[in-house]
Structures are given as C-alpha cells and as structure tokens.
Protein backbone atom coordinates (compact mmCIF):
# COMPACT_ATOMS: atom_id res chain seq x y z
CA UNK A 1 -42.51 -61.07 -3.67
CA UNK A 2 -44.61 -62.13 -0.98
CA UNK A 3 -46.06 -59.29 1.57
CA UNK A 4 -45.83 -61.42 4.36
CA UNK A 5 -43.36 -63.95 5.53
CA UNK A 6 -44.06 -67.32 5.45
CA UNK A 7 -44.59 -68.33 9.46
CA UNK A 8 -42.55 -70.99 9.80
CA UNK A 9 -39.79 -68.65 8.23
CA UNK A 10 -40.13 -65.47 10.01
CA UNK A 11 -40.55 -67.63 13.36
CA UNK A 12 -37.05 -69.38 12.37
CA UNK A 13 -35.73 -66.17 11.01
CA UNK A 14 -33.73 -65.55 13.83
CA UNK A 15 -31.35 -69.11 14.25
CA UNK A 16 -30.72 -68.92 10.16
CA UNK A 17 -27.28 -68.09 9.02
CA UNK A 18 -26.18 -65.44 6.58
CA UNK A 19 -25.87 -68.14 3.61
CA UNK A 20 -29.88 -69.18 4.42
CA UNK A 21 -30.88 -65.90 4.49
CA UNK A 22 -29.65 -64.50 0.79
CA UNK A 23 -31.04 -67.64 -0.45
CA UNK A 24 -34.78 -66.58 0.38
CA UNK A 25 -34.44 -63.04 0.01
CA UNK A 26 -33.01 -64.25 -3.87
CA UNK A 27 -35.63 -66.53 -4.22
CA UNK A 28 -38.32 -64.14 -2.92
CA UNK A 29 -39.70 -65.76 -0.25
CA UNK A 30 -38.78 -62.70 1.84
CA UNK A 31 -37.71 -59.44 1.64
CA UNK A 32 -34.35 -57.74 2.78
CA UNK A 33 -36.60 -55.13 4.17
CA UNK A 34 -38.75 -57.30 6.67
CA UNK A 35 -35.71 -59.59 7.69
CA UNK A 36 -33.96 -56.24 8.41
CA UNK A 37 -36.80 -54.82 10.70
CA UNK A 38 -36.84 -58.45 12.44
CA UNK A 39 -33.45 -58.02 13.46
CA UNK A 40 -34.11 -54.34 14.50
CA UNK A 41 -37.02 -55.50 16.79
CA UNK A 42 -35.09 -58.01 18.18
CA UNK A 43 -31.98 -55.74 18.95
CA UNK A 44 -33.94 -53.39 20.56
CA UNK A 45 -35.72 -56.27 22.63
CA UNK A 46 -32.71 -58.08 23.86
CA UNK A 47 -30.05 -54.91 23.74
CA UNK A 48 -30.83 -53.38 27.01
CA UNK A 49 -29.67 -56.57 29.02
CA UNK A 50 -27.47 -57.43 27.17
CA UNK A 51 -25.31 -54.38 26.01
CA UNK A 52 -23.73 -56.10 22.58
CA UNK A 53 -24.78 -52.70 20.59
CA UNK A 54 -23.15 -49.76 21.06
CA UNK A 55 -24.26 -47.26 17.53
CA UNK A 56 -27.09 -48.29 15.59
CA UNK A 57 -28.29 -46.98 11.91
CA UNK A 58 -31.65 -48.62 11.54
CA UNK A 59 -33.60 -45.78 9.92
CA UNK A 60 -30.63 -45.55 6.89
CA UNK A 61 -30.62 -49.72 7.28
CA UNK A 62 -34.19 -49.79 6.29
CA UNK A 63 -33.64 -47.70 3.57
CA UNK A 64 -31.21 -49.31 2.03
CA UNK A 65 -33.38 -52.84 2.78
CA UNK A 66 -36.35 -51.49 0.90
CA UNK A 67 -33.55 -49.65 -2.03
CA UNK A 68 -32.34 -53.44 -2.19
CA UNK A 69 -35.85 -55.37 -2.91
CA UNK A 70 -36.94 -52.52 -5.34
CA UNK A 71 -33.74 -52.94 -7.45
CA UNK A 72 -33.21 -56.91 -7.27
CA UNK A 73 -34.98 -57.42 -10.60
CA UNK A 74 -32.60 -54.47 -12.18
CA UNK A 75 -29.00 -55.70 -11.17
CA UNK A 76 -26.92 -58.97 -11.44
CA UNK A 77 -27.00 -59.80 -7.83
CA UNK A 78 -25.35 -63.55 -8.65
CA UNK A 79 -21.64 -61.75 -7.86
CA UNK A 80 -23.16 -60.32 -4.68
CA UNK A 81 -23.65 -63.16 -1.97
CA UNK A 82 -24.72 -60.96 0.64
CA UNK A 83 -27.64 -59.59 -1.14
CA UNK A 84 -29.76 -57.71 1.51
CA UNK A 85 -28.36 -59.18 4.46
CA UNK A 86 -28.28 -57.29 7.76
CA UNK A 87 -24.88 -57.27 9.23
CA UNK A 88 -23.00 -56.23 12.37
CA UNK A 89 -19.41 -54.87 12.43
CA UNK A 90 -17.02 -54.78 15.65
CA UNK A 91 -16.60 -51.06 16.69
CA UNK A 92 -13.17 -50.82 15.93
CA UNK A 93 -13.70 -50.91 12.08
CA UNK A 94 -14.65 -47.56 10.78
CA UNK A 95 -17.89 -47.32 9.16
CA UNK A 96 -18.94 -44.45 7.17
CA UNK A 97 -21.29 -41.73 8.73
CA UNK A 98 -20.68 -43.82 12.05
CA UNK A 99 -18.41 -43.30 15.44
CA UNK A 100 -14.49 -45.10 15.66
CA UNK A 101 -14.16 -44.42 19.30
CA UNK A 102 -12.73 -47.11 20.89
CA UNK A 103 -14.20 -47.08 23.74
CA UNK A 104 -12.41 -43.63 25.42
CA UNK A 105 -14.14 -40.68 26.21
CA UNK A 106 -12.02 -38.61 23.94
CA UNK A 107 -12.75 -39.84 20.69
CA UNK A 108 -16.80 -40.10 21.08
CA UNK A 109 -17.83 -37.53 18.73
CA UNK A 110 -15.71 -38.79 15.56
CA UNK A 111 -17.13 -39.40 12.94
CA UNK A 112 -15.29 -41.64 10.56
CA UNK A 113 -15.48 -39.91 6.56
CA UNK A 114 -14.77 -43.71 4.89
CA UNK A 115 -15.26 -47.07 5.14
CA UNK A 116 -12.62 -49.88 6.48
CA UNK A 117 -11.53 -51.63 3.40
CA UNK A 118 -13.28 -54.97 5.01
CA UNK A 119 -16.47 -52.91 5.56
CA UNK A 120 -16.27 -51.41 1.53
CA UNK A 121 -16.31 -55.17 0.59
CA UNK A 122 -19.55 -56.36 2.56
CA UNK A 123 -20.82 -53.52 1.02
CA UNK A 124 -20.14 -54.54 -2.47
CA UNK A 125 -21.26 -58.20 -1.77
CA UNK A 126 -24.48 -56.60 -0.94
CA UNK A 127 -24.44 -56.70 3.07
CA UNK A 128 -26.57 -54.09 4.97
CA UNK A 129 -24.64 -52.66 7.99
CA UNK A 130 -27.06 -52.47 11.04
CA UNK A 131 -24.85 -51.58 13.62
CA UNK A 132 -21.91 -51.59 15.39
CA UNK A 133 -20.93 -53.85 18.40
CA UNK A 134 -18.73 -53.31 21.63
CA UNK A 135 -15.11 -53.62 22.49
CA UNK A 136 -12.84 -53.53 25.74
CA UNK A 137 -10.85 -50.10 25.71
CA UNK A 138 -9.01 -49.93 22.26
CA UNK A 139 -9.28 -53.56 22.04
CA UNK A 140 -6.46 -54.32 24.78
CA UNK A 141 -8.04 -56.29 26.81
CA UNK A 142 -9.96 -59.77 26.63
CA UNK A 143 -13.06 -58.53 28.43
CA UNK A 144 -15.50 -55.98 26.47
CA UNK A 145 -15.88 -53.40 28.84
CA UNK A 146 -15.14 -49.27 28.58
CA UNK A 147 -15.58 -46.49 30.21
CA UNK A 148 -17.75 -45.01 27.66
CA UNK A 149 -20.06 -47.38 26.59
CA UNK A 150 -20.29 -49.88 30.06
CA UNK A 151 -19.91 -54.01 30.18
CA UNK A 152 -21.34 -56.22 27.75
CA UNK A 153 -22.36 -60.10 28.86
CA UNK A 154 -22.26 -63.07 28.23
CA UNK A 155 -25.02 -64.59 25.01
CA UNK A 156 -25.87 -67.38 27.55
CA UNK A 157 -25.35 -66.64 30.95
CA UNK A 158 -25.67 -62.26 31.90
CA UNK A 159 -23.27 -62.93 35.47
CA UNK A 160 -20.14 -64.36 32.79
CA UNK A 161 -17.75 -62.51 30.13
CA UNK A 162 -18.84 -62.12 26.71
CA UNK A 163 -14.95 -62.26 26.14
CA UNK A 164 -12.92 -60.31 24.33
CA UNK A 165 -12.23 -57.96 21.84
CA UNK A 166 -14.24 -58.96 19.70
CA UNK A 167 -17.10 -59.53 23.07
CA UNK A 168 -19.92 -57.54 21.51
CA UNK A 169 -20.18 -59.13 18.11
CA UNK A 170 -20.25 -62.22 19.49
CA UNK A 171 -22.42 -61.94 21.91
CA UNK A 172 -25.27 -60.28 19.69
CA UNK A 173 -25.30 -63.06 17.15
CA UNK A 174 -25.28 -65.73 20.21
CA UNK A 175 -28.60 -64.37 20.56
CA UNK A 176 -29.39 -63.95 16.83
CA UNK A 177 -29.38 -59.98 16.76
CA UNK A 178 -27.57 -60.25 13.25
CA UNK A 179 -25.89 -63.20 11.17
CA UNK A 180 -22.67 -62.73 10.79
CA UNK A 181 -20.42 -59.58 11.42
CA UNK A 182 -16.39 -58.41 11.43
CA UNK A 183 -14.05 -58.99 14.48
CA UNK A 184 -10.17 -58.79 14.39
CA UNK A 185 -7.55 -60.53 16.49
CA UNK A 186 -4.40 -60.34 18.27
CA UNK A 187 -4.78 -62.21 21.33
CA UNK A 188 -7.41 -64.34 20.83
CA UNK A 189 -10.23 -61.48 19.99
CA UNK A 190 -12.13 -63.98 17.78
CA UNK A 191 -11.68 -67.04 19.27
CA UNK A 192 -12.32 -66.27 23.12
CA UNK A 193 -15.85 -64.30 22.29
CA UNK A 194 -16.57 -67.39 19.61
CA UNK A 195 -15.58 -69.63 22.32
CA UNK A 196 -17.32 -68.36 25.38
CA UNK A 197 -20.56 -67.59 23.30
CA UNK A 198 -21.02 -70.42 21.31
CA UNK A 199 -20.54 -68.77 17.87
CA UNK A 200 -18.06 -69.60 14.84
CA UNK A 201 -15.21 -67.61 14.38
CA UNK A 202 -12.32 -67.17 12.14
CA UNK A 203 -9.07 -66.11 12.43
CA UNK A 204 -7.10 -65.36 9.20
CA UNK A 205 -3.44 -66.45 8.93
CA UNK A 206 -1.18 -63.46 8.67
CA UNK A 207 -1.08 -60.88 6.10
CA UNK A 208 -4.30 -62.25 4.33
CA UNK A 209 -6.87 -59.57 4.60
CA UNK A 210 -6.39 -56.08 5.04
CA UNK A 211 -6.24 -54.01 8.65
CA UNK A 212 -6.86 -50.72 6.81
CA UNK A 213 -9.42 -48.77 8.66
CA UNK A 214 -9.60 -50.58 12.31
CA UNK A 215 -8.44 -48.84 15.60
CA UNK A 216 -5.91 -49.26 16.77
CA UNK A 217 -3.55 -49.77 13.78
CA UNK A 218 -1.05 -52.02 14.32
CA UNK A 219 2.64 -50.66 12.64
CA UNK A 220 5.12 -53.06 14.12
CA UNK A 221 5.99 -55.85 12.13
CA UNK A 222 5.99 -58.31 15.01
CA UNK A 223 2.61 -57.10 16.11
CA UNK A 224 0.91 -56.92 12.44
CA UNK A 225 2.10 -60.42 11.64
CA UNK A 226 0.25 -61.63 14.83
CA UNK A 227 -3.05 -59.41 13.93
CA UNK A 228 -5.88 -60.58 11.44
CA UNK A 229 -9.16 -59.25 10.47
CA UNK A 230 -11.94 -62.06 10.43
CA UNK A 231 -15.79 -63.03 10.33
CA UNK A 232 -17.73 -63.99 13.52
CA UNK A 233 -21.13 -65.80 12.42
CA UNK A 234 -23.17 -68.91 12.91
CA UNK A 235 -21.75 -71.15 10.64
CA UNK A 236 -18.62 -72.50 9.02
CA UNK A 237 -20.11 -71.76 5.64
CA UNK A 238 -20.43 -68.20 6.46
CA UNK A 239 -17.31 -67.77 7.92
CA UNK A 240 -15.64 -69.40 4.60
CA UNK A 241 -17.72 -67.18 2.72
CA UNK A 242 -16.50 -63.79 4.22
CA UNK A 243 -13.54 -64.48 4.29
CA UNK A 244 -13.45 -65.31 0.72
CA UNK A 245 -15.06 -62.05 0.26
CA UNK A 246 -12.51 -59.87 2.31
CA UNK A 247 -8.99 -62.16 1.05
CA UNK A 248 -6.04 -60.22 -0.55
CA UNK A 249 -5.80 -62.64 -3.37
CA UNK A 250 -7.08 -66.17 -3.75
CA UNK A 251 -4.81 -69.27 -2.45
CA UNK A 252 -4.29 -72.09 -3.86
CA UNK A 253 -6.76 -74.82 -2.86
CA UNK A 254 -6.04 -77.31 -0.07
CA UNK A 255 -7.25 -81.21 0.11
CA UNK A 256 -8.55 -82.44 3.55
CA UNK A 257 -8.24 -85.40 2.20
CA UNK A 258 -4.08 -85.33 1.96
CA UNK A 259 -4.52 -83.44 5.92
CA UNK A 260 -2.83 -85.29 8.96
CA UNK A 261 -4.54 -84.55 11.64
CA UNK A 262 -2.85 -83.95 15.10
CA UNK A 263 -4.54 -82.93 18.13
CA UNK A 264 -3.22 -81.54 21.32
CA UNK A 265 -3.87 -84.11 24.37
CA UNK A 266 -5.15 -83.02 27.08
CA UNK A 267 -2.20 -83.12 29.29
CA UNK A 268 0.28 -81.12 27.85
CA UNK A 269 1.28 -79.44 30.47
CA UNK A 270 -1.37 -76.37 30.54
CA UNK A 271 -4.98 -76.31 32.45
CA UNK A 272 -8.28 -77.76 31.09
CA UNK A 273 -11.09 -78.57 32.94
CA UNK A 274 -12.54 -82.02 33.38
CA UNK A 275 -15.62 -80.62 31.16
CA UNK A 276 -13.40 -79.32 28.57
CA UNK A 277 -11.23 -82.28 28.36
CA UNK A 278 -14.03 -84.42 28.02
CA UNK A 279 -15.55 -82.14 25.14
CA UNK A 280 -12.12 -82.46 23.38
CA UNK A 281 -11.79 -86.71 23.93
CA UNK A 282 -15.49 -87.06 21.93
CA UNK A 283 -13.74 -84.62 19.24
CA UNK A 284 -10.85 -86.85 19.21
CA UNK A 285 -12.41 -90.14 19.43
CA UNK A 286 -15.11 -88.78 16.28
CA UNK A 287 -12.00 -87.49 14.15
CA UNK A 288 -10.11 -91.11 14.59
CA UNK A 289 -13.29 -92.91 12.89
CA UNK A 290 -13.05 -90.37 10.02
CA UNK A 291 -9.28 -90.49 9.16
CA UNK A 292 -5.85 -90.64 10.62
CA UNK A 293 -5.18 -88.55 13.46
CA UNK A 294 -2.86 -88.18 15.89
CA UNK A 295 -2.31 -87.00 19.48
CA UNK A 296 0.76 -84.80 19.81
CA UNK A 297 2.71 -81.66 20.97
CA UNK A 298 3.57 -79.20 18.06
CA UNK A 299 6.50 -77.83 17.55
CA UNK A 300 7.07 -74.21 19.56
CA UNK A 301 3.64 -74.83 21.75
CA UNK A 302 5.88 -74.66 25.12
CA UNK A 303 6.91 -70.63 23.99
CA UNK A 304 4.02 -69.45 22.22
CA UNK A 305 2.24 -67.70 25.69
CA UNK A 306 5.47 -65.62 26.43
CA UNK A 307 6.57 -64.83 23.14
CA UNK A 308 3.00 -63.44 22.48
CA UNK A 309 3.11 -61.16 25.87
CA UNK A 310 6.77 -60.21 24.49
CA UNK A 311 5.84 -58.93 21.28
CA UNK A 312 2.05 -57.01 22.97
CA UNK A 313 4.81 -55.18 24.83
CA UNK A 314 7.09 -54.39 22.06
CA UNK A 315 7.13 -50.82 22.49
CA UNK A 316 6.17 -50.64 25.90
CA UNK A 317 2.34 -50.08 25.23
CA UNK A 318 3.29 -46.52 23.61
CA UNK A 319 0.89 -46.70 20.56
CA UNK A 320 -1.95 -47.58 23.28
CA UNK A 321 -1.27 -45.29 25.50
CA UNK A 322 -0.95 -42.07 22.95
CA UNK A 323 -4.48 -43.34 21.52
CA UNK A 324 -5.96 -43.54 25.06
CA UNK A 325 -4.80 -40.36 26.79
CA UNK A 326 -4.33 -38.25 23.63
CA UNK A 327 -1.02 -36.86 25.14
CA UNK A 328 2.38 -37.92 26.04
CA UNK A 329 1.88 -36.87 29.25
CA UNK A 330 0.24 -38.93 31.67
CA UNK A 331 1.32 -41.18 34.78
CA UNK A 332 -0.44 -44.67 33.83
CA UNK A 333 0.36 -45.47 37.46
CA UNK A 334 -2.16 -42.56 39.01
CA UNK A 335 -4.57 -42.86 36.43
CA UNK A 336 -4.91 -46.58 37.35
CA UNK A 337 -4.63 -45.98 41.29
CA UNK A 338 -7.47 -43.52 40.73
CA UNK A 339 -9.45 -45.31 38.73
CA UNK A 340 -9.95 -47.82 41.23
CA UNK A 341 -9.70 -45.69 44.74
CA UNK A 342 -12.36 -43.82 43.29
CA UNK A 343 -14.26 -45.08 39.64
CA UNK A 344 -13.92 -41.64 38.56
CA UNK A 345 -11.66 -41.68 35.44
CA UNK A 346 -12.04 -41.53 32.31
CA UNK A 347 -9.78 -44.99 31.93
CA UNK A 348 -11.11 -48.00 32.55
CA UNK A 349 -8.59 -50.16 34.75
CA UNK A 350 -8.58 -52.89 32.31
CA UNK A 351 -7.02 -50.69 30.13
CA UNK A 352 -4.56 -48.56 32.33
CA UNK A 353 -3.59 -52.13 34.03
CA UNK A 354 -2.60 -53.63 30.51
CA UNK A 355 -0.49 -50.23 29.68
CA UNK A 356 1.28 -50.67 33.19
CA UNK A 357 1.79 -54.83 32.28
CA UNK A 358 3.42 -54.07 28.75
CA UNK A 359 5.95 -51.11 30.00
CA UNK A 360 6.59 -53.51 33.14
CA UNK A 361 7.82 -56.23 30.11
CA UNK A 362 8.87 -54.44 27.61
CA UNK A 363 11.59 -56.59 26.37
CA UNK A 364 14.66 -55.65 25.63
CA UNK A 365 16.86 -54.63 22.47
CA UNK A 366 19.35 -57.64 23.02
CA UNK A 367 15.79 -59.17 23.69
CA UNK A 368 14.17 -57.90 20.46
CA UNK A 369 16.84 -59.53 18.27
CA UNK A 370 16.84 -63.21 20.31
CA UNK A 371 12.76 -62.76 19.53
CA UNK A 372 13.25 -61.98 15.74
CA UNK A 373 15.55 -65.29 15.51
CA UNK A 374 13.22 -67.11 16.96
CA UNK A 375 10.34 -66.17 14.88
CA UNK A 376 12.12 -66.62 11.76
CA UNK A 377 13.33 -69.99 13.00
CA UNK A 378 9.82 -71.29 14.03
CA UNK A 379 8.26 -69.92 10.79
CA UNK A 380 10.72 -72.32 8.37
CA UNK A 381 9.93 -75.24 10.75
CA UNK A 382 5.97 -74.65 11.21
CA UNK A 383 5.79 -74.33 7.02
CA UNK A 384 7.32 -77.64 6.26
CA UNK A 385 5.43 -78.98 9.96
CA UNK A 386 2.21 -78.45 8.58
CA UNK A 387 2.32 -78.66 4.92
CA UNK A 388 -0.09 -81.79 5.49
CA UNK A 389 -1.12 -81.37 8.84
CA UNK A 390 -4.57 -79.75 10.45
CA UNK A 391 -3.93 -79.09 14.35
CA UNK A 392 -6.76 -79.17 16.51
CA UNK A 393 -6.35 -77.02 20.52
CA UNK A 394 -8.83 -76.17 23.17
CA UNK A 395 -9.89 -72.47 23.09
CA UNK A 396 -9.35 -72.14 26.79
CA UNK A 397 -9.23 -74.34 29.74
CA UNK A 398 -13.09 -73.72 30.55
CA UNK A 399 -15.69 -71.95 29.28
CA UNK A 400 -16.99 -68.50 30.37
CA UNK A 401 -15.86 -67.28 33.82
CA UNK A 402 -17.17 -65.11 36.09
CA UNK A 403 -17.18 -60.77 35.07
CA UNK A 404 -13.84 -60.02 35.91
CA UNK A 405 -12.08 -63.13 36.33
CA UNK A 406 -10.83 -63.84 33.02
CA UNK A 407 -9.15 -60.68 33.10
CA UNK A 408 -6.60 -61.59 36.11
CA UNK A 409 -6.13 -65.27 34.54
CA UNK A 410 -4.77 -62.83 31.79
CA UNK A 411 -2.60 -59.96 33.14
CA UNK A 412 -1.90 -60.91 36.94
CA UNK A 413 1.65 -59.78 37.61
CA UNK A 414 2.02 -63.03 38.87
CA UNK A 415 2.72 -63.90 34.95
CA UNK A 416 -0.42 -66.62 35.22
CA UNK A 417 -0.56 -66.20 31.10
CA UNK A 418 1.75 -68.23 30.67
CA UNK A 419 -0.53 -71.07 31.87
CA UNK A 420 -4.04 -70.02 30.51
CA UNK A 421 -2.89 -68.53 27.19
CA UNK A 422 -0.83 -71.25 24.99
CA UNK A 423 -3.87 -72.48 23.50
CA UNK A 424 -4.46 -68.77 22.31
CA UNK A 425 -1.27 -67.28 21.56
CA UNK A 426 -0.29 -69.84 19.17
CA UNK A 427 -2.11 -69.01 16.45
CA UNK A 428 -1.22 -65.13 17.00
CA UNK A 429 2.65 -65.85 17.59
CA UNK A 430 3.05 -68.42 14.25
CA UNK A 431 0.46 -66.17 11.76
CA UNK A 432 -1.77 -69.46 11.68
CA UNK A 433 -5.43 -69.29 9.90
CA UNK A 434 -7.72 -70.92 13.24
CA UNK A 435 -11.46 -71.65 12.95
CA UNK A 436 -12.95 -71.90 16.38
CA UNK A 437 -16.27 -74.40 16.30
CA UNK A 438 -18.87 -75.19 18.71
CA UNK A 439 -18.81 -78.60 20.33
CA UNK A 440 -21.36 -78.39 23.19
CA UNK A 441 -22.32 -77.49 26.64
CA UNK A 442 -20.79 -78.04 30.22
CA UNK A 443 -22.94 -78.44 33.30
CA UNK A 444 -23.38 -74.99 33.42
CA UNK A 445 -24.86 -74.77 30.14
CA UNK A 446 -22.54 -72.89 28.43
CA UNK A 447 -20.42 -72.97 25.37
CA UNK A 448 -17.76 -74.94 24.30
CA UNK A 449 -15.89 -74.44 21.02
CA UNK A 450 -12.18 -76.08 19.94
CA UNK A 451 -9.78 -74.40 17.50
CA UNK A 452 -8.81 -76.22 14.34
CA UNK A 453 -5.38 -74.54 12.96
CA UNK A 454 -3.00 -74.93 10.17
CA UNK A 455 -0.30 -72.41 7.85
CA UNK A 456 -1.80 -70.00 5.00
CA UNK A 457 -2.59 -71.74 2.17
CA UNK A 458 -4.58 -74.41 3.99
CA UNK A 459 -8.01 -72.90 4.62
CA UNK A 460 -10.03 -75.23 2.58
CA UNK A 461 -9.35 -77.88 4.53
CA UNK A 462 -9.67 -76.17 7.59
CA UNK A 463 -13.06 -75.16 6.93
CA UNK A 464 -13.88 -78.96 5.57
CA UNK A 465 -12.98 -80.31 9.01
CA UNK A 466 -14.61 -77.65 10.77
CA UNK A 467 -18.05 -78.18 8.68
CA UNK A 468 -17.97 -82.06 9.63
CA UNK A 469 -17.10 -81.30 13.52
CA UNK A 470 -19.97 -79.17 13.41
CA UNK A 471 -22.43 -81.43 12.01
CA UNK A 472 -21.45 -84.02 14.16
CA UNK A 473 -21.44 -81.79 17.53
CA UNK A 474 -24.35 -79.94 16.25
CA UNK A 475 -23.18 -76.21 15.75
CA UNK A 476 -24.71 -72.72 16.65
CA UNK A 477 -27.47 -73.00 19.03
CA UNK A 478 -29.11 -69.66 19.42
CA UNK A 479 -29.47 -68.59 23.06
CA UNK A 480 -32.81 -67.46 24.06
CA UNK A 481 -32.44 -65.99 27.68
CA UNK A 482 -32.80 -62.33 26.82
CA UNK A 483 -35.91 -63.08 24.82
C-alpha cells in the first residue's frame, strides 16, 4: 500500500461517498488510517463554526484505522462493506466508552457500557466510529440546539437551521466531516436535516430496524410504529447500503419497473414556495419522460399533520419530561417562563415549550380509541394503495429558515403544524420507508431535496428512483463555506 495518497484522491477525498471510499482503501490505493486523519483535520478545521460535533474519539479512531490496514491481508473483508471507513453516529445512539446525554445537563457524565444494536452492526461491517453529532434536547424538537452542548448551523448558510433531530449529522457530512452516519426519526428527524442541508437521507418503514440503544426509547405502540432508525450520507447507494446492513430480516425484492408513480401537485392545499414548487415541476416533468406518473392526492394526506401531533402527545409528554428533569416533580410552566425571563436554566425552551404543547393536546381516551380505528383503517387502505405505487412529496414548503423560525412554524399554539407539517408527518403517521434526495438550489443557494415514499416491502424501487433523480438533478454537493 502506497505511503502517500494519490493527489487527485486525497484532494477529492472529502466529496467521496462511503461506497468510493472502501473501494480504494480495498484496492490499496489508500489507507483507512490516512482517510481517517483527513477527516479528523477537517473536523477540527470546520467544527468550531459550525458546531455538528459534540464527543469525538480520534486518538482510539486512529488506532483502530492503522489495526484495520495492518490486518486487511489476514481477514475476509469481502462480507465487511465498510472496511475502514470513518463514520459519524447521531448522539442519541449509545456508543461504547462514549456519552448518551441527550442534550440535558443531568445526564453529561454517562457513560454508555454497550453499543446500540445499529452501532454493533457498522462495527461488524467494518465502519470506524469517529464521533458523535448533535441533537435538539432529547430529540423533541426540529431544531438541534441544547442547553448543554449550544446551536449547531446550517452546512450552507451559518445564520439558518441545520434542522432537526437528526441537525448535527447532517450538517457535518454537508461539509464532508464524515461519509455517512446514523440518524432516527419521528417527526421528520431525517428528512428535515437531509432536506435543509443538502444530504441523502433515509427513513425506514416501521418496525424494520431496531431502536435498541437510542435515547429516548420510544414504548408506545403508536409512537414506535411512527419511529425508525436510518442512514444520513451522500448518496443513495450508501443509504441502500446501510440500511441493508442494519434491516431485521431481508424483504422481498421490489421492481421499479411494475411502480406507478404519483406525485403530490403543488396545490394541494398546504404551503410551498414558488422556488420549491418549481424544483418539484422539473422533478415531475423529468419522471413523465421516464415512465407513467401521475399527479394526485393520496389517500389520508388531509389528516396525517394532526394525527402525528396526536400521537407525540400520547401520554402527555410524560416519558420526555421524566428523562429531562429526572423527577416527577417539576412545573414545565416555570421552568419555561424562566428559561426565557432569564436564560438561566438548565432547559432549553425548545424543549420545555414542546412538553407544555403535548400536555396542552394530550388527546383523550374516547380520543385514543377514534385514533387507533383510524390507524388500522388507513393501514389496510395504504397496503393495497401502494402495492404498485412510488409517491413522491416536498420535504417542506422552503428550504432552510432563519435560527429559530422553523421552530414556531412547528409548535405555535396557534396549531400552524397543521399547515407546514403534512409533507412530514405522513411518512411517520402511515410507517412508510421515505428517501429524501437532493434536487438543487434556490436563490439563496441553499438546498432542496423531495421525498420519494412507498409501504415496507418496496425499498428497491424506492432507492432505483431515487438513484435516477439524483443523477439527473445532480446529487450531494459538498458545501465549502467553513473551509
């Protein structure tokens, strides 16, 4: 193996996806221990402004990088895809030998004992965890900011929202600080930091891959059926390839080629801007040259936004709450008055704001039981629906707002979710597998991406239409400002 990296690879090394990467370190044209370092020096470069890194092992990283070349001659590394590959993993998964905080003050010195399932299966593919990446508060919120470990912006613009939960991972591979890394998502935690930083992100459909080892656990059935555990990375091929990695059980394969596709218009009753809607016509207008597709309504769009803020306030926010004040009791109320008289709690606002939203609609028991109906209603209709169909949404009606902003579209009491979250909750509400893409730039030069959905069972063909979208559109672009 080669000493020193080829310079037209190590001065590429940092726009190449996961899939690239493994290729040259098999083939030796470089080593997982100088692609590791790379990504160190650029973390440490770029970090500072831009907050996406929150715990870092880099000395034990290193290690393992230069463990990895020395032993690549002595082991079948053909069943391990991930061969010496730096990766990132979202906060909330626990990592051996590293912190599960959450973002509150109270949990900042534990130290987790074992690995996340998800995490003990990069592992085995041969992955190198480098570090771990922020989160809002317990991951309640769709802006990643805490208390305890500050604000983290935007890949392409430091004055906008790297989004949220799943904020910090995204953000640090917009900017090429690691290839691919683990999210989750319950509102949209995948798809709004994929979204807003120009990344590719996948949602799982319900019940696919395991939740064991993230904070906060989710043990209501209505919640985990909304709540998946999925790969953020810089292209479809790695996204397909993690998840293939971190699935239950193998599904049957799926044929684009037997795939209707329908795709929400653009007035369906819910915001997008002129920008976004014109993103989403040159999607529509490519896809009709292709094959047959449709424009059309699904079934249960209308109800997805309020069904979703239903079931996040199934239990009042309890399970929140007890994880973020460690006791029963607390007034949510003063904590949150406090918190912003005075900036002197140990709460962020986001977070005590969201726990005073989900008591405020807690729905009822009568309510409970109309919501159970309904779901198992919707789920017979959506699995005949879209046997043969691919649906393709908007993320969001624009791309990246303004710090702060995004969080009262969200959780105004005004109720202004129910116009700005449709495009988000359905996937969480229905269980439905959703690859968000890139598809270009608005005037402001930032990020674009569309969701392309469907049931379980249709992931090949999900990820087929997602890999021609992005070859057509173009893809990741890495962002370079904090270079």
């Amino acid at each position: 193996m080669s000493k020193v990296m080829n310079l037209q690879i190590k001065n590429n090394l940092l726009n190449l996806d996961a899939t690239e990467i493994a290729a040259l370190i098999k083939d030796g044209q470089i080593s997982s221990e100088e692609i590791t370092k790379t990504f160190i020096d650029h973390i440490k470069k770029v970090n500072p402004s831009l907050n996406a890194v929150v715990e870092e092992r880099f000395s034990d990283a290193l290690e393992e990088a230069k463990d990895a070349d020395q032993n690549m001659n002595h082991i079948n590394i053909n069943n391990k895809p991930l061969y010496g590959v730096p990766v990132s993993i979202k906060e909330s998964f626990h990592v051996k030998g590293m912190k599960t905080t959450g973002g509150v003050a109270h949990r900042k010195d534990i130290i987790m004992s074992k690995d996340a399932e998800v995490v003990e299966r990069l592992k085995n593919a041969g992955a190198i965890i480098l570090c771990k990446t922020n989160t809002p508060a317990l991951c309640f919120c769709h802006e990643t900011d805490n208390k305890l470990y500050g604000r983290t912006n935007n890949a392409w613009n430091k004055k906008r929202t790297a989004g949220g939960s799943s904020g910090g991972e995204a953000a640090l591979i917009g900017v090429g600080g690691t290839p691919i890394g683990m999210s989750s998502d319950i509102g949209g935690s995948i798809r709004f930091p994929s979204h807003f930083n120009g990344v590719v992100g996948f949602k799982p459909g319900k019940f696919q891959v395991s939740s064991e080892g993230h904070l906060p656990a989710d043990n209501i059935p209505l919640k985990t059926r909304m709540s998946s555990i999925g790969p953020i990375g810089k292209s479809v091929r790695d996204v397909k390839l993690v998840y293939n990695l971190i699935l239950k059980s193998k599904v049957k394969k799926s044929f684009f080629e037997k795939m209707q596709i329908e795709m929400l218009p653009n007035d369906n009753g819910f915001p997008l801007n002129e920008q976004t809607a014109s993103l989403m016509d040159q999607v529509y207008e490519y896809v009709s040259t292709i094959y047959q597709a449709n424009l059309s309504i699904p079934p249960y769009f209308n109800d997805s936004a309020v069904i979703w803020q239903e079931i996040m306030s199934i239990d009042g926010g309890k399970e929140i709450k007890d994880l973020a004040f460690n006791t029963d009791r607390v007034n949510v109320w003063k904590h949150y008055l406090k918190e912003k008289m005075t900036n002197n709690t140990a709460t962020h606002a986001f977070l005590s704001w969201a726990l005073i939203g989900a008591n405020l609609f807690k729905p009822s028991q009568k309510r409970k039981k109309e919501i159970d109906s309904f779901i198992e209603e919707g789920d017979r209709a959506l699995h005949s629906y879209l046997k043969n169909r691919l649906l393709i949404f908007p993320v969001y009606h624009r791309s990246a707002l303004r710090h702060g902003e995004l969080f009262k579209e969200i959780f105004s009491i005004q109720k202004t979710y129910t116009k700005f979250m449709p495009y988000i909750a359905y996937a969480n509400v229905w269980g439905l597998p959703s690859l968000t893409v890139p598809i270009g730039f608005d005037d402001k030069n930032l990020p674009v991406g569309i969701q392309i959905m469907s049931k379980n069972g249709n992931e090949d063909a999900i990820f087929k239409l997602g890999q021609l979208l992005e070859n057509k559109f173009g893809g990741y672009v890495r962002s370079t400002i904090y270079d």
